[in-house]
PDB file of N, CA and C in Angstrom:
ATOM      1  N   UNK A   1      -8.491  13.923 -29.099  1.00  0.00           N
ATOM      2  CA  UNK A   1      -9.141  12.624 -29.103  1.00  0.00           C
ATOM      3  C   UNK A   1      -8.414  11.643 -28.186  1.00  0.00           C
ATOM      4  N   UNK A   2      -7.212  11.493 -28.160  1.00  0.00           N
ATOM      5  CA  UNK A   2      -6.332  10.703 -27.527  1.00  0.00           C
ATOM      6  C   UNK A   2      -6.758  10.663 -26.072  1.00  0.00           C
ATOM      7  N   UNK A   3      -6.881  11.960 -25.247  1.00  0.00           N
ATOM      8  CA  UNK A   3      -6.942  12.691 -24.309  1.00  0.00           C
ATOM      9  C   UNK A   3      -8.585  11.838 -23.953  1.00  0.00           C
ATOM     10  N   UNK A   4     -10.016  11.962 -24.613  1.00  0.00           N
ATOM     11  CA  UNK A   4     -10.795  11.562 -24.437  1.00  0.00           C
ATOM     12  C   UNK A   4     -10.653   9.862 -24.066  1.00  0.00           C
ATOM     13  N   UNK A   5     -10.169   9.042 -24.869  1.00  0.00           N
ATOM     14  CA  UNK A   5      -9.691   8.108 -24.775  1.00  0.00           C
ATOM     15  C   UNK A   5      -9.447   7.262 -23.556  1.00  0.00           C
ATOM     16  N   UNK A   6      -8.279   7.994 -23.275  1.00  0.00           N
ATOM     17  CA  UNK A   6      -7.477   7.918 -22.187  1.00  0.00           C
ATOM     18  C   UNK A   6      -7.717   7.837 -20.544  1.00  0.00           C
ATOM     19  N   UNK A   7      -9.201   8.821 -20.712  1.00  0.00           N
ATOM     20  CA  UNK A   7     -10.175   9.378 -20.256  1.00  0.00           C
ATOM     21  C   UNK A   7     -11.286   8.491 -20.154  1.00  0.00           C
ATOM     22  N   UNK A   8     -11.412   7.677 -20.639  1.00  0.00           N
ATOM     23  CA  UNK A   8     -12.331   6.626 -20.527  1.00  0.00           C
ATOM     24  C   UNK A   8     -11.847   5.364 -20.015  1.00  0.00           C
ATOM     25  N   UNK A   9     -10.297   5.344 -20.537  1.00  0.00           N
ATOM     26  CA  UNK A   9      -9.235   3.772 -20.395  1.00  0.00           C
ATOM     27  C   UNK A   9      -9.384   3.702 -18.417  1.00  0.00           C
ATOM     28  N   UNK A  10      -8.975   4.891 -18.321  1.00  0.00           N
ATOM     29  CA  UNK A  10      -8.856   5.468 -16.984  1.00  0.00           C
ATOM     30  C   UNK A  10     -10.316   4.672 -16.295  1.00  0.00           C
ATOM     31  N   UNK A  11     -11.356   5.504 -16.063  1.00  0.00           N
ATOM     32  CA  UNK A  11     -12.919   5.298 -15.543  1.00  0.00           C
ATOM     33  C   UNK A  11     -12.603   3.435 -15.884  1.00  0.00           C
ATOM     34  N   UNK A  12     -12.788   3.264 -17.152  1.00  0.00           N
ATOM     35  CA  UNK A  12     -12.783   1.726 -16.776  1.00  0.00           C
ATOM     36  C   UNK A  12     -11.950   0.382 -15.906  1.00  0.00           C
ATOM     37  N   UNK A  13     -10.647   1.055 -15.947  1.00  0.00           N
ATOM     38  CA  UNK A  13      -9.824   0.404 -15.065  1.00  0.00           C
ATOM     39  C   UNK A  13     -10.661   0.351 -13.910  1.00  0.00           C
ATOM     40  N   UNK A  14     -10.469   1.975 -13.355  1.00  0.00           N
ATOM     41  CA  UNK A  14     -11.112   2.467 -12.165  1.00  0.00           C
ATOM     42  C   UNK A  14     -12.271   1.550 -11.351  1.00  0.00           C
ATOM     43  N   UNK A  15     -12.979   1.382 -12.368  1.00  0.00           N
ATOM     44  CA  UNK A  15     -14.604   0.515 -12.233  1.00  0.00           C
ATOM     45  C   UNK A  15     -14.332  -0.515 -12.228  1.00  0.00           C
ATOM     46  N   UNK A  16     -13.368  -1.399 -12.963  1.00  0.00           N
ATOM     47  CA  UNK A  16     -13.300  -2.920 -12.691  1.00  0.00           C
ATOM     48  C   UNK A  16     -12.447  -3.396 -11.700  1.00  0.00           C
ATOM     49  N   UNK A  17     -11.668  -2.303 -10.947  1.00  0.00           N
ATOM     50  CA  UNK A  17     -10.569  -2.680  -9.900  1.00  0.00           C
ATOM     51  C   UNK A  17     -11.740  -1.935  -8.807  1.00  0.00           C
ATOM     52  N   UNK A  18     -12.649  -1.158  -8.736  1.00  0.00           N
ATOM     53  CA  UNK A  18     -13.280  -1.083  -7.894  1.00  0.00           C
ATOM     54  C   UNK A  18     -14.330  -2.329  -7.022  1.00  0.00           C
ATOM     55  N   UNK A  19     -14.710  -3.143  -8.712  1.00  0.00           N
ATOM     56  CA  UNK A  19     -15.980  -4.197  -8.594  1.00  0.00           C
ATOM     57  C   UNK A  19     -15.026  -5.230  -8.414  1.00  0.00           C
ATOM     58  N   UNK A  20     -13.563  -5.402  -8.603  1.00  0.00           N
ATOM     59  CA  UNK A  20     -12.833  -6.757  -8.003  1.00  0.00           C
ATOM     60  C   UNK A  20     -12.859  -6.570  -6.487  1.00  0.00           C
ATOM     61  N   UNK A  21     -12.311  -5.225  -6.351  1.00  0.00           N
ATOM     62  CA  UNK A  21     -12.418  -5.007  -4.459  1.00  0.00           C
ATOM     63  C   UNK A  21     -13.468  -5.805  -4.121  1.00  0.00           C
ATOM     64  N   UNK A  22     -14.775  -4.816  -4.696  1.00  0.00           N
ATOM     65  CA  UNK A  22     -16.008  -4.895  -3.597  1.00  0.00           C
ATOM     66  C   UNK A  22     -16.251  -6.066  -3.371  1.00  0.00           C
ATOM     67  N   UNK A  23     -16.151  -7.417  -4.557  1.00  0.00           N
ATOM     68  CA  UNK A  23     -16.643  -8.748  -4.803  1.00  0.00           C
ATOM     69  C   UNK A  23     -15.228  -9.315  -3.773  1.00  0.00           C
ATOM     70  N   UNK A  24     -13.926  -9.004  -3.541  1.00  0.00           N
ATOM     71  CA  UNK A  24     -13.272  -9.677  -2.748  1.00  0.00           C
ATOM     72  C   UNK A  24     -13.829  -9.233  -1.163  1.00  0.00           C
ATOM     73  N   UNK A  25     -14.015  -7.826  -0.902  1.00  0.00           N
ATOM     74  CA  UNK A  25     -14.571  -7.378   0.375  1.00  0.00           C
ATOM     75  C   UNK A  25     -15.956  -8.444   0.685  1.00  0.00           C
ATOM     76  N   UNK A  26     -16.971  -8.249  -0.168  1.00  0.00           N
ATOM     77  CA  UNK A  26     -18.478  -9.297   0.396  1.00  0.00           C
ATOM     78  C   UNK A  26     -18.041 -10.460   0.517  1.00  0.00           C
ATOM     79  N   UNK A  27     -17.026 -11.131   0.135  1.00  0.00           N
ATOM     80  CA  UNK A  27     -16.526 -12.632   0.481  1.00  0.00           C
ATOM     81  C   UNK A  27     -16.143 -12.801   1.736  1.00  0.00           C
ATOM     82  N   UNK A  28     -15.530 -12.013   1.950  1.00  0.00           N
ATOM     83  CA  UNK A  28     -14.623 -12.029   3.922  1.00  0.00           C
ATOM     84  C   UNK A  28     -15.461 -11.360   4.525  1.00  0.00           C
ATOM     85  N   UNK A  29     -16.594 -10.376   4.147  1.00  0.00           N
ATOM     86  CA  UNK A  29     -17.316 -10.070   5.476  1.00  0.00           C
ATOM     87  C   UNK A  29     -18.352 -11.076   6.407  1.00  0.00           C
ATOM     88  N   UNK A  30     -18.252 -11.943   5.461  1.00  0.00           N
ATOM     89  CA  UNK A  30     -19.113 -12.832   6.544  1.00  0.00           C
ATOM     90  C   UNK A  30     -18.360 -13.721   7.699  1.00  0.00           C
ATOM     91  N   UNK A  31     -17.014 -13.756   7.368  1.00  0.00           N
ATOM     92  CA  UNK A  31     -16.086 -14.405   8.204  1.00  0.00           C
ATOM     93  C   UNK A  31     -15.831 -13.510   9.354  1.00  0.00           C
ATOM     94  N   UNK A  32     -16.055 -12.272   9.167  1.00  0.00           N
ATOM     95  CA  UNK A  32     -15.967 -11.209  10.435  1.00  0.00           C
ATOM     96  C   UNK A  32     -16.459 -10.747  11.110  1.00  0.00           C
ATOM     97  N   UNK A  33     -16.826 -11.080  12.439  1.00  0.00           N
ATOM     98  CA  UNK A  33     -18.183 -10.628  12.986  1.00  0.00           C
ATOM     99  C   UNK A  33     -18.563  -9.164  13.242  1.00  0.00           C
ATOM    100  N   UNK A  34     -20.218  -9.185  13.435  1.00  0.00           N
ATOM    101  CA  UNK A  34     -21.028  -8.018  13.230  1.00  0.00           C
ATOM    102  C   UNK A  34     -20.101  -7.014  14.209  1.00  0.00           C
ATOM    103  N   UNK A  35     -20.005  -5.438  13.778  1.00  0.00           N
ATOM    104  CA  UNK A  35     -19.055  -4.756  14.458  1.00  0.00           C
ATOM    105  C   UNK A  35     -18.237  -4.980  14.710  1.00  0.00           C
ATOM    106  N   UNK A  36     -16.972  -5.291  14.239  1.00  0.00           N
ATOM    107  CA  UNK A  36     -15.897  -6.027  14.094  1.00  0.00           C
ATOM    108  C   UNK A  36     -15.310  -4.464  13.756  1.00  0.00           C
ATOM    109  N   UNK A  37     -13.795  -4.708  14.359  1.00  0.00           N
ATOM    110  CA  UNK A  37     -13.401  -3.247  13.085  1.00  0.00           C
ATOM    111  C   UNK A  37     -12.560  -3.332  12.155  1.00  0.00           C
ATOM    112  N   UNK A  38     -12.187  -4.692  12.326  1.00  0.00           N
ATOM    113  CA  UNK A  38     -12.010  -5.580  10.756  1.00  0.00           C
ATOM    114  C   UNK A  38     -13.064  -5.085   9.556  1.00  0.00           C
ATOM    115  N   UNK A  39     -14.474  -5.345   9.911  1.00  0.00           N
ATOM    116  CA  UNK A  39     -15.520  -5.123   8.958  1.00  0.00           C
ATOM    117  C   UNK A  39     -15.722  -3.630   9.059  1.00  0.00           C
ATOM    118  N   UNK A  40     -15.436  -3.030   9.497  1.00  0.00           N
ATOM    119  CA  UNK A  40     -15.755  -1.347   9.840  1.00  0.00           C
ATOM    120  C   UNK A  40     -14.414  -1.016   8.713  1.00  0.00           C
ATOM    121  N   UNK A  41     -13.745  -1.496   9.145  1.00  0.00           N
ATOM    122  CA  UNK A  41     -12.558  -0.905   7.741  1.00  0.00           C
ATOM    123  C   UNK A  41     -12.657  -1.292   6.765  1.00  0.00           C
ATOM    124  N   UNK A  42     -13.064  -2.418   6.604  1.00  0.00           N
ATOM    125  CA  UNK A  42     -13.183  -2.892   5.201  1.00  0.00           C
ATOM    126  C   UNK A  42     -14.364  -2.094   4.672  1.00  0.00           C
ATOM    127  N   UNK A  43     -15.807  -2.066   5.303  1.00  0.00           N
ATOM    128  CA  UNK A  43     -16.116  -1.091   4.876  1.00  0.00           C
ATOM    129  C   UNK A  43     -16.269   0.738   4.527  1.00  0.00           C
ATOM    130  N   UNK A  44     -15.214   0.876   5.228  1.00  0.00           N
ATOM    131  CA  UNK A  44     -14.755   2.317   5.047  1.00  0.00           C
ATOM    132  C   UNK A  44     -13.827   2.293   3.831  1.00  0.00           C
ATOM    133  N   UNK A  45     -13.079   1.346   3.344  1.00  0.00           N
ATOM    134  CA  UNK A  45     -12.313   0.855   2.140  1.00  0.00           C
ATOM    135  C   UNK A  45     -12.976   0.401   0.725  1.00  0.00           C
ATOM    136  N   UNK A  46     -14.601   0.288   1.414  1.00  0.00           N
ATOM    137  CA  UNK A  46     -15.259  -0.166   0.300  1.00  0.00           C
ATOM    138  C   UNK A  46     -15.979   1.343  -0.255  1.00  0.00           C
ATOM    139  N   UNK A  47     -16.343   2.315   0.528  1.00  0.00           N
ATOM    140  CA  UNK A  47     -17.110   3.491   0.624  1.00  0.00           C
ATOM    141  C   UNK A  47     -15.786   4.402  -0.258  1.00  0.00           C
ATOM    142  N   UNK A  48     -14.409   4.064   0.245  1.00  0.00           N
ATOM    143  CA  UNK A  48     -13.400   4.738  -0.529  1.00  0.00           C
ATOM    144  C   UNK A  48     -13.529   4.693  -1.949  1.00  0.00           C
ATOM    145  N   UNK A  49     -13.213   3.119  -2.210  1.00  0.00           N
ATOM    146  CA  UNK A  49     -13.369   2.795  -3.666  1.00  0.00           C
ATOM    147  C   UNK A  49     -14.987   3.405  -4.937  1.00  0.00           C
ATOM    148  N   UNK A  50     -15.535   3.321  -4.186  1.00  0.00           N
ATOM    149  CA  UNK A  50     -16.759   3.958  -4.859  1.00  0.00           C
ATOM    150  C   UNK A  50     -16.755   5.626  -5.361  1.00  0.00           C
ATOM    151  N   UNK A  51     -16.102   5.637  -4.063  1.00  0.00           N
ATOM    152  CA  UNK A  51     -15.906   7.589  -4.107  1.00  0.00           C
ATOM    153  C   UNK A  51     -14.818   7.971  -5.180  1.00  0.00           C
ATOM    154  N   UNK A  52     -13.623   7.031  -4.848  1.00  0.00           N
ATOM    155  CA  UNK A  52     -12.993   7.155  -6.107  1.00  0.00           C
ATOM    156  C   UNK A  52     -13.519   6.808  -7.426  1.00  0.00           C
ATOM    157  N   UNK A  53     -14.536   5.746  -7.550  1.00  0.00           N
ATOM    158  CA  UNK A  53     -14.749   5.290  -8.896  1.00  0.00           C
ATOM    159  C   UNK A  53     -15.945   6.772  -9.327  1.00  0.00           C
ATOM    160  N   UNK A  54     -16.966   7.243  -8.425  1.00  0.00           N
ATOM    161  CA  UNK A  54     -17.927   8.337  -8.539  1.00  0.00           C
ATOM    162  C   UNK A  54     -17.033   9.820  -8.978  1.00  0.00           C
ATOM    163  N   UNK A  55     -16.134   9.903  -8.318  1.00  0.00           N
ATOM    164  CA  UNK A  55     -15.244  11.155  -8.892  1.00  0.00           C
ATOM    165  C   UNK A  55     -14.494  11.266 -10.424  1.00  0.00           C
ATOM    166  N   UNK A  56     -14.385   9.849 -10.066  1.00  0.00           N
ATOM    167  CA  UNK A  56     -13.083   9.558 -11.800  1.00  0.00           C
ATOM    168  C   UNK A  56     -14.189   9.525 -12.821  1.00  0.00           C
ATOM    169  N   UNK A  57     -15.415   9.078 -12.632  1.00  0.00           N
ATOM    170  CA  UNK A  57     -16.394   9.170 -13.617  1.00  0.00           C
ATOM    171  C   UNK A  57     -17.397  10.821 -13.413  1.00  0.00           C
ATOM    172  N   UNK A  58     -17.824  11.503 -12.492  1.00  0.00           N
ATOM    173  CA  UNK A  58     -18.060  12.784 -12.914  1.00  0.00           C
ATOM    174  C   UNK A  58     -17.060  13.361 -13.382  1.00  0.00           C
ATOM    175  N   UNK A  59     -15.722  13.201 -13.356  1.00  0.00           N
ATOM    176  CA  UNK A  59     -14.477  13.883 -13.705  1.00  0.00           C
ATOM    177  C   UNK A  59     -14.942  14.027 -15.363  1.00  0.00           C
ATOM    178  N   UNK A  60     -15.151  12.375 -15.953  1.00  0.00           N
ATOM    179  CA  UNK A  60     -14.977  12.344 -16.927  1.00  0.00           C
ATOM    180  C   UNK A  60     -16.426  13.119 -17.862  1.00  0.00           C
ATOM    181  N   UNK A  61     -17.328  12.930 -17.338  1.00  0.00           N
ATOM    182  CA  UNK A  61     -18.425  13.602 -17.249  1.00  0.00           C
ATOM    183  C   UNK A  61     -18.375  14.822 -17.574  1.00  0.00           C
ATOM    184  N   UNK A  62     -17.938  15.951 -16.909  1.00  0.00           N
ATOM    185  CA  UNK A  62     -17.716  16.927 -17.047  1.00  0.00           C
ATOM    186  C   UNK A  62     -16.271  17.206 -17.772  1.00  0.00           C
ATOM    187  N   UNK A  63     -15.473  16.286 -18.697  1.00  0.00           N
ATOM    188  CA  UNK A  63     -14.899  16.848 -19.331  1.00  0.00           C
ATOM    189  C   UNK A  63     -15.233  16.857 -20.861  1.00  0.00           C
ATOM    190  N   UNK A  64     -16.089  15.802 -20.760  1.00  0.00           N
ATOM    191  CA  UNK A  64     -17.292  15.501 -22.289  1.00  0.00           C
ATOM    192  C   UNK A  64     -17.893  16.508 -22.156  1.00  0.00           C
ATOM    193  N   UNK A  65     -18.614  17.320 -21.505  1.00  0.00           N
ATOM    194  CA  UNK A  65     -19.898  18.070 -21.118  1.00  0.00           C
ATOM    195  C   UNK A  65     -18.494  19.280 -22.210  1.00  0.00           C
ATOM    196  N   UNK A  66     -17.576  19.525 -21.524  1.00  0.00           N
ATOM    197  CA  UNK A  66     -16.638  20.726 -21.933  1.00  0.00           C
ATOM    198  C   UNK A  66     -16.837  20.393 -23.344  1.00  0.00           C
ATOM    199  N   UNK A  67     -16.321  19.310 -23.713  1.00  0.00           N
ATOM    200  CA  UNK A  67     -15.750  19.145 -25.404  1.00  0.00           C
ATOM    201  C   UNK A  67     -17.079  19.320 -26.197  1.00  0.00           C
ATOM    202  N   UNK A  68     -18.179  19.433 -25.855  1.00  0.00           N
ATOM    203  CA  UNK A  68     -19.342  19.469 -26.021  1.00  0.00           C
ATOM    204  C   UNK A  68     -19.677  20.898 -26.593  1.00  0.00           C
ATOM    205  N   UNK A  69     -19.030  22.243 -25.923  1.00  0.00           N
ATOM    206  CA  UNK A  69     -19.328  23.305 -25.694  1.00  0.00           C
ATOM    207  C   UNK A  69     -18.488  24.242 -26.907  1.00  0.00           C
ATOM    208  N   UNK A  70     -19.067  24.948 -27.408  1.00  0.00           N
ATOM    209  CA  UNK A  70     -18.364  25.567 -28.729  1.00  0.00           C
ATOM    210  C   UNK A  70     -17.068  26.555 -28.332  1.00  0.00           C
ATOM    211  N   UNK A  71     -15.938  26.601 -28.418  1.00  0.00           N
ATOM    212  CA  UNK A  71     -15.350  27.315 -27.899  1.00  0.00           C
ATOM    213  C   UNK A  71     -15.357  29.069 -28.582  1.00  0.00           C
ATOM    214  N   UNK A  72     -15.188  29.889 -26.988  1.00  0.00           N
ATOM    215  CA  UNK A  72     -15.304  30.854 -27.477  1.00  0.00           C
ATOM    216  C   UNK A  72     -14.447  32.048 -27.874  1.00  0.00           C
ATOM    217  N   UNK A  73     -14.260  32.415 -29.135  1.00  0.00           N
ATOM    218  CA  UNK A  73     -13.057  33.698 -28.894  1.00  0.00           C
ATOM    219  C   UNK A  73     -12.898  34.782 -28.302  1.00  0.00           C
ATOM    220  N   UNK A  74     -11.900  34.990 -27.696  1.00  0.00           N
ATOM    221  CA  UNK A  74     -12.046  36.318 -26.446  1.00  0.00           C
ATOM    222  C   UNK A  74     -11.908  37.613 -27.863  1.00  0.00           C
ATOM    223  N   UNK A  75     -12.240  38.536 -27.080  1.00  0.00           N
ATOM    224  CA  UNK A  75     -12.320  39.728 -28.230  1.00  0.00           C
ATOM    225  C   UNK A  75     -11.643  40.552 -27.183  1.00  0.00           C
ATOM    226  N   UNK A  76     -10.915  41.596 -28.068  1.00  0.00           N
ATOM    227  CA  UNK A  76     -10.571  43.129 -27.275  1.00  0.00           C
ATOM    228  C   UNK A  76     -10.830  44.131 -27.794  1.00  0.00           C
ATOM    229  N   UNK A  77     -11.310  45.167 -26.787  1.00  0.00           N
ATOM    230  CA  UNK A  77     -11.615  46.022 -27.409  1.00  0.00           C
ATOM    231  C   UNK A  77      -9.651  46.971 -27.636  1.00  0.00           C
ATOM    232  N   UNK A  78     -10.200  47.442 -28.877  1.00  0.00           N
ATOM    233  CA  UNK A  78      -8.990  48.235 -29.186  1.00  0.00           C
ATOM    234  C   UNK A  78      -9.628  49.886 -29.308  1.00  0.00           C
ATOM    235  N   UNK A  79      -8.915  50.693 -28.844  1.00  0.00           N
ATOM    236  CA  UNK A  79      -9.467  51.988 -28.788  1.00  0.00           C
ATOM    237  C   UNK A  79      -8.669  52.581 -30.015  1.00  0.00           C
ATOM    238  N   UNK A  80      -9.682  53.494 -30.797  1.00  0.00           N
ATOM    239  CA  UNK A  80      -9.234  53.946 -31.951  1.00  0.00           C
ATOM    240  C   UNK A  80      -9.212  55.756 -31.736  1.00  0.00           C
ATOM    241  N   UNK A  81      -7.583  55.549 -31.089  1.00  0.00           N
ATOM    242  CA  UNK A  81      -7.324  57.015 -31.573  1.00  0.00           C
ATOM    243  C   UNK A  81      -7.770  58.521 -32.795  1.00  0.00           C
ATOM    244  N   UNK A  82      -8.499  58.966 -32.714  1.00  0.00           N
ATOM    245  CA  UNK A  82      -8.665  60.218 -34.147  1.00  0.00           C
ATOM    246  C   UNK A  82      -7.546  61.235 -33.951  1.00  0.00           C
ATOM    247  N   UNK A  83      -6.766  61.434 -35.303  1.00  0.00           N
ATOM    248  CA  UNK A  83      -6.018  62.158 -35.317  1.00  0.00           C
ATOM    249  C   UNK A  83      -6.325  63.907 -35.948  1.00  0.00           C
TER     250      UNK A  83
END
C-alpha cells in the first residue's frame, strides 16, 4: 500500500511542477519573438515536461493495472520415480 501511495505522491508532484513550468513558460513567450530560439527551447522544455509528466503517469497506470491482476503460483512438475 505504501508503495501505491507513494506512487501517486510522485505523479502529483510531477503534474503540479509540470503545470507551474508550463504557466511560467506561456508568460515569457510572448516577450520572445516568433522563431526565436529562446522560444524554440523553451518549447522543447515544455514538450520535455509533459513527456515526463505522460510517462510518470502511464508508469503509474500500469502499475495499478499489475496490482489489479491475481497473482499466479508457478507450479513444478515433479517426476515420480516407480520403484
Amino acid at each position: 500500500m505504501a508503495e501505491e501511495s507513494d506512487g501517486k505522491e510522485l505523479v502529483e508532484h510531477l503534474y503540479n511542477a509540470g503545470m507551474n513550468a508550463l504557466r511560467a513558460f506561456r508568460h515569457m513567450m510572448p516577450e520572445f519573438p516568433s522563431g526565436s530560439p529562446a522560444l524554440r527551447e523553451l518549447r522543447a522544455a515544455q514538450m520535455e515536461l509533459l513527456l515526463a509528466a505522460k510517462s510518470a503517469i502511464e508508469h503509474q497506470i500500469k502499475f495499478l493495472e499489475q496490482m489489479e491482476k491475481p497473482k499466479k503460483k508457478e507450479m513444478k512438475k515433479i517426476e515420480v520415480k516407480k520403484k
